[in-house]
PDB file of N, CA and C in Angstrom:
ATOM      1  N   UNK A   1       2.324  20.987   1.111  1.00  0.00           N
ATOM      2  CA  UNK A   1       1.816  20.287  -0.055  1.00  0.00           C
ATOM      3  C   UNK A   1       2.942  19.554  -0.773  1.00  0.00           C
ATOM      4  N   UNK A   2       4.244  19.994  -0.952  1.00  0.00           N
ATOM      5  CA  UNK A   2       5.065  19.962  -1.844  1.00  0.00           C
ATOM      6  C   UNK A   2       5.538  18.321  -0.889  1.00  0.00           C
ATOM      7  N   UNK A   3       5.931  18.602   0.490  1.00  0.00           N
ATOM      8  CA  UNK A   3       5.989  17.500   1.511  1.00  0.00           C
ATOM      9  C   UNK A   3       4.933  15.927   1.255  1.00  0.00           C
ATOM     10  N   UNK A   4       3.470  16.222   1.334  1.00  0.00           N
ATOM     11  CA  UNK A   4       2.720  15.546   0.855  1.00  0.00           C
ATOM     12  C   UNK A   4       2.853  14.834  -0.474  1.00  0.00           C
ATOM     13  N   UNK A   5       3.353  15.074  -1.784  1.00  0.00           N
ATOM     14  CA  UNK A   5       3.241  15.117  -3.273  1.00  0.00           C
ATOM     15  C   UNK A   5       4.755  13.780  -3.070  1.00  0.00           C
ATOM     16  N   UNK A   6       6.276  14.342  -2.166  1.00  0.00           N
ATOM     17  CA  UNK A   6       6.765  13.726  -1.967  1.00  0.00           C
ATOM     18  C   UNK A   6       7.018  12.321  -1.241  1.00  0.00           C
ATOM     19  N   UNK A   7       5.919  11.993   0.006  1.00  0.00           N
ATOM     20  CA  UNK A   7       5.798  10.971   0.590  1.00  0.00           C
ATOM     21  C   UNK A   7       4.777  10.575  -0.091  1.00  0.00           C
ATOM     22  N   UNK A   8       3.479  10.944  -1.306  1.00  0.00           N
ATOM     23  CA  UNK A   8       3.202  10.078  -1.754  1.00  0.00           C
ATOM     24  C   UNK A   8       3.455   9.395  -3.257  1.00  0.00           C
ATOM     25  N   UNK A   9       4.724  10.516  -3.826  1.00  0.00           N
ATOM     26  CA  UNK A   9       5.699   9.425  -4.506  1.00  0.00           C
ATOM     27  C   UNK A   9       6.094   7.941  -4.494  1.00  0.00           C
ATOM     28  N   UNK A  10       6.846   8.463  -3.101  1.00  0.00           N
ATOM     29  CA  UNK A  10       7.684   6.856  -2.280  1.00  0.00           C
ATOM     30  C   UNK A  10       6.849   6.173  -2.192  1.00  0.00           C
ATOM     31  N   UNK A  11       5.393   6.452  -1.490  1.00  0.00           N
ATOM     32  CA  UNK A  11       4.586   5.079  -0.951  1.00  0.00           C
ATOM     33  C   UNK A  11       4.524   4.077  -2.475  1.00  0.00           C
ATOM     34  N   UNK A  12       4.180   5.350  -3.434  1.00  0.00           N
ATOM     35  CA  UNK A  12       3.758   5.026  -4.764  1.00  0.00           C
ATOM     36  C   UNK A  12       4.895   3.753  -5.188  1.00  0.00           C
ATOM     37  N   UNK A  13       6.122   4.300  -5.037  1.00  0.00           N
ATOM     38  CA  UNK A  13       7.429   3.692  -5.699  1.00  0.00           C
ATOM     39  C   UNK A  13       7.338   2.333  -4.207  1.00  0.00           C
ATOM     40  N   UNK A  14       7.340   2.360  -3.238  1.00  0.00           N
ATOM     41  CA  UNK A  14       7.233   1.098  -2.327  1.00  0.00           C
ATOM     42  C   UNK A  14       6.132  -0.368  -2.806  1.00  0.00           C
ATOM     43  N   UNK A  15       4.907   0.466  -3.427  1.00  0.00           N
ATOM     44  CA  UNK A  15       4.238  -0.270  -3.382  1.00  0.00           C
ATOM     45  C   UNK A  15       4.303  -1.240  -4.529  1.00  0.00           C
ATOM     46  N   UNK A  16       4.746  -1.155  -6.003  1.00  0.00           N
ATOM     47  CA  UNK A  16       5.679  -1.054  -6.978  1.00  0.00           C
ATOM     48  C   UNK A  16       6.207  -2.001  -6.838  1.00  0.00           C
ATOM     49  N   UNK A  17       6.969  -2.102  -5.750  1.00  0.00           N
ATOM     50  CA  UNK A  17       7.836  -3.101  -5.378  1.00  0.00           C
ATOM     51  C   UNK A  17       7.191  -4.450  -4.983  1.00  0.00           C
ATOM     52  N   UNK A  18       5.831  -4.931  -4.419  1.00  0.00           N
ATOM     53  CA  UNK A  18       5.068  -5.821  -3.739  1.00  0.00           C
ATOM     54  C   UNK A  18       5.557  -7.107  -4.502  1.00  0.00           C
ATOM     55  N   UNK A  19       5.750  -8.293  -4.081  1.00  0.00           N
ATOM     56  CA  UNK A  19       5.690  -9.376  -4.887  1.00  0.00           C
ATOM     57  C   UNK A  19       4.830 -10.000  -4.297  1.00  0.00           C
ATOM     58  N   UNK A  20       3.580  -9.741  -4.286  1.00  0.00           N
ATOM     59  CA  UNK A  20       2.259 -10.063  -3.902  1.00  0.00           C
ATOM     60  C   UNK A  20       1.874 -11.032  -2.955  1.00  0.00           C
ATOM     61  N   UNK A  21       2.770 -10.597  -2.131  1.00  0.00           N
ATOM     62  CA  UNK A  21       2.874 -11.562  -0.138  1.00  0.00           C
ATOM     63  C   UNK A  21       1.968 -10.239   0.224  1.00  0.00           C
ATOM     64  N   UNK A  22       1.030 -11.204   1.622  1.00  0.00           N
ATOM     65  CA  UNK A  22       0.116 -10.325   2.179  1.00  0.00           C
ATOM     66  C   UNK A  22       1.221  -9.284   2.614  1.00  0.00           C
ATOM     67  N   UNK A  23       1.938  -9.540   3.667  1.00  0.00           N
ATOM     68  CA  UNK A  23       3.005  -8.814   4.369  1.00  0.00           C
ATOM     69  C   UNK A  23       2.896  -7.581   3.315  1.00  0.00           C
ATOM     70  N   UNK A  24       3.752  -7.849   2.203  1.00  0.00           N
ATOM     71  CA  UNK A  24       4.386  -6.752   1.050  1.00  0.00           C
ATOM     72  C   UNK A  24       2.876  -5.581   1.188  1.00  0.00           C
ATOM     73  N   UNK A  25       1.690  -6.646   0.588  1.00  0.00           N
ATOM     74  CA  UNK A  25       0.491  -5.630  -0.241  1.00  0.00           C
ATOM     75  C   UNK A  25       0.049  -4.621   1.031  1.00  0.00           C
ATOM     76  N   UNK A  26       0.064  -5.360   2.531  1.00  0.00           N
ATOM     77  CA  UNK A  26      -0.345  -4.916   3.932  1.00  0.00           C
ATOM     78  C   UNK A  26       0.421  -3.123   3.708  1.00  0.00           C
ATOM     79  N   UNK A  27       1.579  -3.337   4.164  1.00  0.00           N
ATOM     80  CA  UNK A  27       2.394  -2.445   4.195  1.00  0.00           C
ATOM     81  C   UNK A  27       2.391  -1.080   2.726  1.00  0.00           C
ATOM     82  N   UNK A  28       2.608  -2.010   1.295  1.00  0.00           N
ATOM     83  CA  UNK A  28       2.316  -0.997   0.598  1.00  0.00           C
ATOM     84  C   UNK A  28       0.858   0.123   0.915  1.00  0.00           C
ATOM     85  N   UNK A  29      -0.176  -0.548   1.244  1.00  0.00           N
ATOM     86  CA  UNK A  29      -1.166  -0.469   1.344  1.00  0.00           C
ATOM     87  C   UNK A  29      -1.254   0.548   2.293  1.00  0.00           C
ATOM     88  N   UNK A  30      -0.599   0.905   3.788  1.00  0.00           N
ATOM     89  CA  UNK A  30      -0.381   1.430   5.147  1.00  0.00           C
ATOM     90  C   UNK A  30       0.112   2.705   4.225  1.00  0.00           C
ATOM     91  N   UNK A  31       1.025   2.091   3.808  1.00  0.00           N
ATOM     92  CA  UNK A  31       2.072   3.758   3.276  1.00  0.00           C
ATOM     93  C   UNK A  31       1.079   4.491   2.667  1.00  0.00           C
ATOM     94  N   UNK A  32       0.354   4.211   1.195  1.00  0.00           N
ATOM     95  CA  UNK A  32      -0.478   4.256   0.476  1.00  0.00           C
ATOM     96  C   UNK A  32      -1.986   4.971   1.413  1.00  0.00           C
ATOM     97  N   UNK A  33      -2.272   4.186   1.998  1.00  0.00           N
ATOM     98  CA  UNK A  33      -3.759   5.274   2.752  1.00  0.00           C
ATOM     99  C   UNK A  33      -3.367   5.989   4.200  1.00  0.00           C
ATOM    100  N   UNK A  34      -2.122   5.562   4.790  1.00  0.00           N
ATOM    101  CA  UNK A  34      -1.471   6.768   5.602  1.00  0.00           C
ATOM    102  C   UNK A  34      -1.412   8.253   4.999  1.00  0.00           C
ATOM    103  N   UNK A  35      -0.626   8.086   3.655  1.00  0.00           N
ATOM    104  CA  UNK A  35      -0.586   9.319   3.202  1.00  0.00           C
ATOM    105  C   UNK A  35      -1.820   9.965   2.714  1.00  0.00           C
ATOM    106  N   UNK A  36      -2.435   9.474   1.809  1.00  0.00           N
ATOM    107  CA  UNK A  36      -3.793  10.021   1.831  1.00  0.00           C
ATOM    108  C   UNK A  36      -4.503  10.637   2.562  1.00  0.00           C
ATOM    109  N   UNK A  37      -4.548   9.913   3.697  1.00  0.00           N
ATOM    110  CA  UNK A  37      -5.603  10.238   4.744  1.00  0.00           C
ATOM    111  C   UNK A  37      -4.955  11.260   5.194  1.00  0.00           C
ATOM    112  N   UNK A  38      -3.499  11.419   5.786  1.00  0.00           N
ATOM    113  CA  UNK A  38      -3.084  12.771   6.079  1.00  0.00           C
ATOM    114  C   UNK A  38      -3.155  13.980   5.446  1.00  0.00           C
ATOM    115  N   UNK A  39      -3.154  13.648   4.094  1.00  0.00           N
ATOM    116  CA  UNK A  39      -3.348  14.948   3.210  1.00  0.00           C
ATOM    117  C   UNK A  39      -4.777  15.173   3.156  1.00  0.00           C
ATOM    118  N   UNK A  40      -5.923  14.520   3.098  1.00  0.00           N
ATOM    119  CA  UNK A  40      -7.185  14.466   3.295  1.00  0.00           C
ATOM    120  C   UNK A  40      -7.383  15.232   4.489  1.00  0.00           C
ATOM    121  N   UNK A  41      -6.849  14.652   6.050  1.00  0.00           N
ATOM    122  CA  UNK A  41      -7.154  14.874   6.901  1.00  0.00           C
ATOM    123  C   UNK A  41      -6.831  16.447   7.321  1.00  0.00           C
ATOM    124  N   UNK A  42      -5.731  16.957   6.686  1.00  0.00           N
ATOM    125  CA  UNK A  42      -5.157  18.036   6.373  1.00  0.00           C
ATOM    126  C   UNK A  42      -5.863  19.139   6.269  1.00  0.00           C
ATOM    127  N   UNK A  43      -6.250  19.054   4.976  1.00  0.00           N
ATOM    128  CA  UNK A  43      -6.982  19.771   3.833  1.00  0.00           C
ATOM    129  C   UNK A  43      -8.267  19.574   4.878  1.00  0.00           C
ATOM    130  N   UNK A  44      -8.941  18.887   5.027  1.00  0.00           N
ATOM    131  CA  UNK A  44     -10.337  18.837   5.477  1.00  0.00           C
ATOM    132  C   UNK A  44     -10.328  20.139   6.716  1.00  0.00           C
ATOM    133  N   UNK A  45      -9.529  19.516   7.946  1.00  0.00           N
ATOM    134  CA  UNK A  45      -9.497  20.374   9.438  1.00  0.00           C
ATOM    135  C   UNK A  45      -8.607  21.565   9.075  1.00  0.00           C
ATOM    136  N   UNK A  46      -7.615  21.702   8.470  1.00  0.00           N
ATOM    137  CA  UNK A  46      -6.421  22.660   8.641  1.00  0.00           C
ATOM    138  C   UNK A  46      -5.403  22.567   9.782  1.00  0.00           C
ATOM    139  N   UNK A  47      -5.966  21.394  10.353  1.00  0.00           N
ATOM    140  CA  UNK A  47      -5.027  21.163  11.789  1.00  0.00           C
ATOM    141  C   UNK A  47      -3.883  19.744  11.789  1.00  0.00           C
ATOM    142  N   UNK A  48      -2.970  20.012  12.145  1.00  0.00           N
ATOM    143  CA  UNK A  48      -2.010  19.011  12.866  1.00  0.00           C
ATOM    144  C   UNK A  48      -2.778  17.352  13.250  1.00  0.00           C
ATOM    145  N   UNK A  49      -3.871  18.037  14.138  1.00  0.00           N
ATOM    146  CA  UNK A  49      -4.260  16.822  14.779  1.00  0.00           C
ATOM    147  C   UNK A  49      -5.348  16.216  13.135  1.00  0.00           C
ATOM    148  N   UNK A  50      -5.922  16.703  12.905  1.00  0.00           N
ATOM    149  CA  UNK A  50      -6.691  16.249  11.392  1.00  0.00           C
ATOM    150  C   UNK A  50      -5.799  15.770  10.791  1.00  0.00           C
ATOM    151  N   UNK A  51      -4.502  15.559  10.790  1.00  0.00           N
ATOM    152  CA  UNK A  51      -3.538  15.042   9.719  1.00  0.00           C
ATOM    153  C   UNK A  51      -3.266  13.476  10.015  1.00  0.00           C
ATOM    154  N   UNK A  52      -2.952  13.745  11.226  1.00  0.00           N
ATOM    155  CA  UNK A  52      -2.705  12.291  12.319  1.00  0.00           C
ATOM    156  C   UNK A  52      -3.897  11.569  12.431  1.00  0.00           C
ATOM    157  N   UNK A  53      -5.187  12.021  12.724  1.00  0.00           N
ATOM    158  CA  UNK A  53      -6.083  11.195  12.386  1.00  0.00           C
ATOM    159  C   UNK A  53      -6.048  10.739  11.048  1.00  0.00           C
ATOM    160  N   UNK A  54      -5.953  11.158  10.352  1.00  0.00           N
ATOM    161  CA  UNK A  54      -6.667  10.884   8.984  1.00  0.00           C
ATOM    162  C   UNK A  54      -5.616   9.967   8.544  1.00  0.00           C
ATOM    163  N   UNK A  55      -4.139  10.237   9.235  1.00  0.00           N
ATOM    164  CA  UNK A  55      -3.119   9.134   8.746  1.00  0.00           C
ATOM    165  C   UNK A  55      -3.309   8.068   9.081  1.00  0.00           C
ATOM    166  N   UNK A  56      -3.637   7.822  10.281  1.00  0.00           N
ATOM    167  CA  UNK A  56      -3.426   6.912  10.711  1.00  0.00           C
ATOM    168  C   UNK A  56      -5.135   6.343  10.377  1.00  0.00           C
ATOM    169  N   UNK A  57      -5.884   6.520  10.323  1.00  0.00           N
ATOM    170  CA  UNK A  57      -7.029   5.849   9.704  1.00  0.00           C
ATOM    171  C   UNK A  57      -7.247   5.121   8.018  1.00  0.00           C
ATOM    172  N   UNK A  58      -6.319   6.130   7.575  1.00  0.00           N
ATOM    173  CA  UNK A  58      -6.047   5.537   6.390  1.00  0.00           C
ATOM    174  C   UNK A  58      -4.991   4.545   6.558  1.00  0.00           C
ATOM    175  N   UNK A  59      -4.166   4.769   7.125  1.00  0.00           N
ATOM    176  CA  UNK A  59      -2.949   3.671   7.401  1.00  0.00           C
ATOM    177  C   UNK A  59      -3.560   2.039   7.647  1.00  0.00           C
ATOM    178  N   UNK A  60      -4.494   2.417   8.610  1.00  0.00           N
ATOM    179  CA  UNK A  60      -5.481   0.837   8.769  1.00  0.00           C
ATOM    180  C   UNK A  60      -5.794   0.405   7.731  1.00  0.00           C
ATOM    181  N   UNK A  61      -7.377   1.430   7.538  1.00  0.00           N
ATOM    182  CA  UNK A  61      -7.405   0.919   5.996  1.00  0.00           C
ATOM    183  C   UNK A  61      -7.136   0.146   4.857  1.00  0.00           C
ATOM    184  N   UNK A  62      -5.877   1.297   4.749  1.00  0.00           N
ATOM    185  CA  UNK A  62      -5.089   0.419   3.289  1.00  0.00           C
ATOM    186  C   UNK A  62      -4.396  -0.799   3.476  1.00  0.00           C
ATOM    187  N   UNK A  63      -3.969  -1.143   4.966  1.00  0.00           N
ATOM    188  CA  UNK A  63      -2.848  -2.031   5.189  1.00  0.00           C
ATOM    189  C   UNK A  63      -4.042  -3.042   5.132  1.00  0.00           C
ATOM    190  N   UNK A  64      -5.414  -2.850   5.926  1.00  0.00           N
ATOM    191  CA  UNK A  64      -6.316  -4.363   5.782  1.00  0.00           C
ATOM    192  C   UNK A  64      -6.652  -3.942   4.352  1.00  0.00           C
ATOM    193  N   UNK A  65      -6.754  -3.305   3.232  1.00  0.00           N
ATOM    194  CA  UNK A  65      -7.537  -3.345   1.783  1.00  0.00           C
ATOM    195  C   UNK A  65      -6.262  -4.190   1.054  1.00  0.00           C
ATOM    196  N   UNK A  66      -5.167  -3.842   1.252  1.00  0.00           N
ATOM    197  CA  UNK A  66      -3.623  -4.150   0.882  1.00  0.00           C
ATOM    198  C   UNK A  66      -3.601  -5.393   1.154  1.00  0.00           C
ATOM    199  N   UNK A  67      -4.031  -6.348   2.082  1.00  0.00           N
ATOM    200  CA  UNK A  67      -3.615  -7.358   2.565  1.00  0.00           C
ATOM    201  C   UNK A  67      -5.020  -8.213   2.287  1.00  0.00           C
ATOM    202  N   UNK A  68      -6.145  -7.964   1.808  1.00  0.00           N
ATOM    203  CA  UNK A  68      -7.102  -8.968   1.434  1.00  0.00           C
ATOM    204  C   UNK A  68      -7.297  -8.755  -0.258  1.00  0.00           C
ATOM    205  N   UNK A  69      -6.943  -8.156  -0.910  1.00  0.00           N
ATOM    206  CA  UNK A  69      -6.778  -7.916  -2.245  1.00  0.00           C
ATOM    207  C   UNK A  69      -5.646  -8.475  -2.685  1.00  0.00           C
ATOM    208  N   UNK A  70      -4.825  -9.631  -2.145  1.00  0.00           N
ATOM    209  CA  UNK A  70      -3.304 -10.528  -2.583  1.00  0.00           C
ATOM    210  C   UNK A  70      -3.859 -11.166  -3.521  1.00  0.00           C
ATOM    211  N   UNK A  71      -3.416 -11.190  -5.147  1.00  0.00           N
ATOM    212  CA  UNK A  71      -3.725 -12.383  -5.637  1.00  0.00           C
ATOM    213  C   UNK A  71      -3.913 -13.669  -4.941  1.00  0.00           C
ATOM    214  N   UNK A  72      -4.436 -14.272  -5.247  1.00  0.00           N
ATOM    215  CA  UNK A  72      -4.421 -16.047  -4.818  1.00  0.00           C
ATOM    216  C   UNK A  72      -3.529 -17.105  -5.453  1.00  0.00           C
ATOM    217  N   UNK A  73      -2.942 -16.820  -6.585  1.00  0.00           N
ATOM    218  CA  UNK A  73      -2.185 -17.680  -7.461  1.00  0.00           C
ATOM    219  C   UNK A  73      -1.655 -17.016  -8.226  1.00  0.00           C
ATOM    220  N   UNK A  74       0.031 -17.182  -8.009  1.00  0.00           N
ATOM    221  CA  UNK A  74       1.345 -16.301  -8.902  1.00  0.00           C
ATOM    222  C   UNK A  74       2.045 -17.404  -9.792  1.00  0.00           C
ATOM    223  N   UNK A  75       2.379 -17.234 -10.820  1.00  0.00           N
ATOM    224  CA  UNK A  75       3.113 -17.868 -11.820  1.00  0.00           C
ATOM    225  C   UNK A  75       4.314 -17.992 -11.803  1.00  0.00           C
ATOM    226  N   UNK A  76       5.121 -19.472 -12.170  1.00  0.00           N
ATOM    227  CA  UNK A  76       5.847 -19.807 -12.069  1.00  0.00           C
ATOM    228  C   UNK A  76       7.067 -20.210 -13.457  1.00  0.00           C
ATOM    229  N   UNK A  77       8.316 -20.541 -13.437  1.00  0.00           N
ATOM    230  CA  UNK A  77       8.585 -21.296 -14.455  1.00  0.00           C
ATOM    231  C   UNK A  77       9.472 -22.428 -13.984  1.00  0.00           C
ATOM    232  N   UNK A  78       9.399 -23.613 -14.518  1.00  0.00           N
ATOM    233  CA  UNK A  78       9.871 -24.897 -14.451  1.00  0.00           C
ATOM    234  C   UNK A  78      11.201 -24.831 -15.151  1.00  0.00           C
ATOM    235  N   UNK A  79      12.351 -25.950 -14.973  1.00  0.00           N
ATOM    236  CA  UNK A  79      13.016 -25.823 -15.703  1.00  0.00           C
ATOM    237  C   UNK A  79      13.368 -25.738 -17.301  1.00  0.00           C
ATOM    238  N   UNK A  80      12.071 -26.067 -17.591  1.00  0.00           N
ATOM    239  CA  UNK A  80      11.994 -26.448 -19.145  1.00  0.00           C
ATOM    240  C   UNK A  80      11.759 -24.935 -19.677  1.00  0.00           C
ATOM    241  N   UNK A  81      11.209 -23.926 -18.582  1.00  0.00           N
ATOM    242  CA  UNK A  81      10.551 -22.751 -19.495  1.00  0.00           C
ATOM    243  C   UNK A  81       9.107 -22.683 -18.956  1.00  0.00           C
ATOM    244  N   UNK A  82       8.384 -23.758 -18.750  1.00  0.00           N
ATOM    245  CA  UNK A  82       7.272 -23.957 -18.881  1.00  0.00           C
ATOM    246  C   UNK A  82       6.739 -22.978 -18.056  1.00  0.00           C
ATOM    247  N   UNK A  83       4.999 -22.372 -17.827  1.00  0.00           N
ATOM    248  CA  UNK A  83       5.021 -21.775 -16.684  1.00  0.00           C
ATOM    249  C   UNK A  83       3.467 -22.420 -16.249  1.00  0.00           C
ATOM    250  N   UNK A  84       3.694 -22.354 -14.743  1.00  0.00           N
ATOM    251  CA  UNK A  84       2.653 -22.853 -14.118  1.00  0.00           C
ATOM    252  C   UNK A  84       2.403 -22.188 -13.348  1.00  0.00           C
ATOM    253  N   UNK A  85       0.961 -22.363 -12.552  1.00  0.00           N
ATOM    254  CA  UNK A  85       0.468 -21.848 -10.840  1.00  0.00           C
ATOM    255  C   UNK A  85       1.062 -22.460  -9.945  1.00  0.00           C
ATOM    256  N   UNK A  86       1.411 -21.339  -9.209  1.00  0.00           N
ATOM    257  CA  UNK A  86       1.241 -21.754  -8.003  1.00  0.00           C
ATOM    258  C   UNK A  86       0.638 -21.261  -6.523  1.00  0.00           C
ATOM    259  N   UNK A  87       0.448 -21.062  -5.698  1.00  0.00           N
ATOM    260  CA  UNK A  87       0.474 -20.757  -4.525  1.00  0.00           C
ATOM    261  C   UNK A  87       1.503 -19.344  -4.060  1.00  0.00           C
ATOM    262  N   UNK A  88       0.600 -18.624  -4.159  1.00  0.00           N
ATOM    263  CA  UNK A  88       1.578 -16.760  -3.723  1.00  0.00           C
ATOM    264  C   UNK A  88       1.871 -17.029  -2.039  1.00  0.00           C
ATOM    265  N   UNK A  89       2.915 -16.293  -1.335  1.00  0.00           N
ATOM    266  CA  UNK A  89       3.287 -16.844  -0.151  1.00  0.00           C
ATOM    267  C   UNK A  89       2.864 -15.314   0.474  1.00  0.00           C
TER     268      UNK A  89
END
């Protein structure tokens, strides 16, 4: 458990980090329902193999929920200060 609580710190603190590129949200997203699902998958079977499923199902998951939930338009500033839209990469 204590293992679990710790990898889903990090995903927590990775994801944190996103500057809202599919790539970034994909990946936060992987870390993010990998761990879940393992601790889910865990807890549910009591088995090894229930952990790995459940990781790796969540890992899909989150990386496609992570990667179609990107904003569409991130803000910018001009030299003046000003701030505008633009286009998130």
């Amino acid at each position: 458990m204590k293992a679990a609580l710790i990898v889903g710190a990090m995903a927590l603190a990775l994801a944190g980090c996103s500057e809202y590129s599919r790539q970034d949200r994909a990946v936060g997203g992987a870390l993010i329902g990998g761990g879940a699902g393992a601790a889910i998958g865990a807890a549910a079977t009591g088995t090894g193999t229930g952990a790995l499923v459940g990781g790796l199902i969540g890992a899909g998951t989150g990386a496609i929920i992570g990667a179609e939930t990107t904003p569409k338009a991130c803000w910018a500033r001009d030299a003046y200060g000003n701030s505008y839209r633009v286009q998130c990469r």
